[in-house]
Protein backbone atom coordinates (compact mmCIF):
# COMPACT_ATOMS: atom_id res chain seq x y z
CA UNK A 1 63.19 -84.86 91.03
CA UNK A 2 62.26 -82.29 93.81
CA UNK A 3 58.87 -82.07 92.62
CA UNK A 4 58.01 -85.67 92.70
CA UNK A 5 59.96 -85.57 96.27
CA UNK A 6 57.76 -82.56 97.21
CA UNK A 7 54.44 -84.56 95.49
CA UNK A 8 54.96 -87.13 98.01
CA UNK A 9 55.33 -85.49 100.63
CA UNK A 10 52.29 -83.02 100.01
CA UNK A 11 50.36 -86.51 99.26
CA UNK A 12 51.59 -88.43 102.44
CA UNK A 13 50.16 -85.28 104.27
CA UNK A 14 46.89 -85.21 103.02
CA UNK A 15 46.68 -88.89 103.42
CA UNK A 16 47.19 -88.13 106.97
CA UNK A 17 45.59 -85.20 107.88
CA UNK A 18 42.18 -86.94 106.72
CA UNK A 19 43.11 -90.06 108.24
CA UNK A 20 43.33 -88.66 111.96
CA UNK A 21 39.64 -87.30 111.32
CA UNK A 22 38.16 -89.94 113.28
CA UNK A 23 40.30 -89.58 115.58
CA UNK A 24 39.45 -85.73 116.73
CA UNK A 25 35.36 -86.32 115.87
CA UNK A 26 35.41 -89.31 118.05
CA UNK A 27 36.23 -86.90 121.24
CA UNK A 28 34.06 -84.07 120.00
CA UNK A 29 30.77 -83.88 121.20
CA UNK A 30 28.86 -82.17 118.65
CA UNK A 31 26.86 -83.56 115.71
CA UNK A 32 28.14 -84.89 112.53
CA UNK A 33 26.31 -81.66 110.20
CA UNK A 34 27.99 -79.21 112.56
CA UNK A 35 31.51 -80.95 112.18
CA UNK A 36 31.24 -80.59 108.33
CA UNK A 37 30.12 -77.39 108.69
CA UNK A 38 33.20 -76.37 110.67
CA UNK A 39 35.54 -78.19 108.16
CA UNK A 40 33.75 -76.39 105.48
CA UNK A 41 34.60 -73.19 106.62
CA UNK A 42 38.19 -74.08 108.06
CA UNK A 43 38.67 -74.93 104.67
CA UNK A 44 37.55 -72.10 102.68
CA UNK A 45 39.31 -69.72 105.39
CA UNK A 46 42.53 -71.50 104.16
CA UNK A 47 42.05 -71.49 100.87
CA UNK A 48 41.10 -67.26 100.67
CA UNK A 49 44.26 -66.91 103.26
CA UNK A 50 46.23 -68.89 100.50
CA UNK A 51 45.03 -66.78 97.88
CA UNK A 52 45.60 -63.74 99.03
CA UNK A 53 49.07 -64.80 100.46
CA UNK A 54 49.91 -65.85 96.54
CA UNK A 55 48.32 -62.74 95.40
CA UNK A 56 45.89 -65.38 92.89
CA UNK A 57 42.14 -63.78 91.66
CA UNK A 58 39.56 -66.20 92.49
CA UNK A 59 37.65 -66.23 88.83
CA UNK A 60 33.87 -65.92 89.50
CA UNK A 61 33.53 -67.18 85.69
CA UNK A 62 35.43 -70.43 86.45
CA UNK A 63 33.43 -70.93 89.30
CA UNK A 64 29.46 -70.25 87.64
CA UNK A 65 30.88 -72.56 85.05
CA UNK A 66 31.77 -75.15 87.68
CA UNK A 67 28.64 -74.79 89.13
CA UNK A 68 26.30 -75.34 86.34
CA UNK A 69 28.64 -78.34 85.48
CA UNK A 70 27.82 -79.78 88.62
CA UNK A 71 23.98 -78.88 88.72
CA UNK A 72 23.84 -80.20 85.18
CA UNK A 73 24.46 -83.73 86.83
């Protein structure tokens, strides 16, 4: 029961998080490449942070095998 509780709540976050985008772009005065840049970054800063908080290997394997996945498309 927690974890569907804490599912929601992780889901109701995310939902909002990317709905007050528009929001912050709207007042920024910078182009659209540069503001996914930024988010790009932001977001793999958080995810390495997480990592290494967690103490979790980041498997290069997993990822060259994710990547040739995708170029195979």
């Amino acid at each position: 029961m927690i974890s569907k509780n804490k599912d929601k709540i992780m889901l109701i976050s995310s939902m909002t998080i990317f709905g007050t985008i528009a929001l912050f772009v709207k007042k920024i005065n910078i182009s659209s490449g540069e503001i996914a840049l930024f988010r790009a970054v932001l977001a793999a800063m958080i995810i390495l942070i997480f990592l290494l908080i967690t103490k979790q290997k980041i498997e290069i394997s997993k990822i060259k095998k994710g990547i040739q996945c995708i170029n195979a498309v």
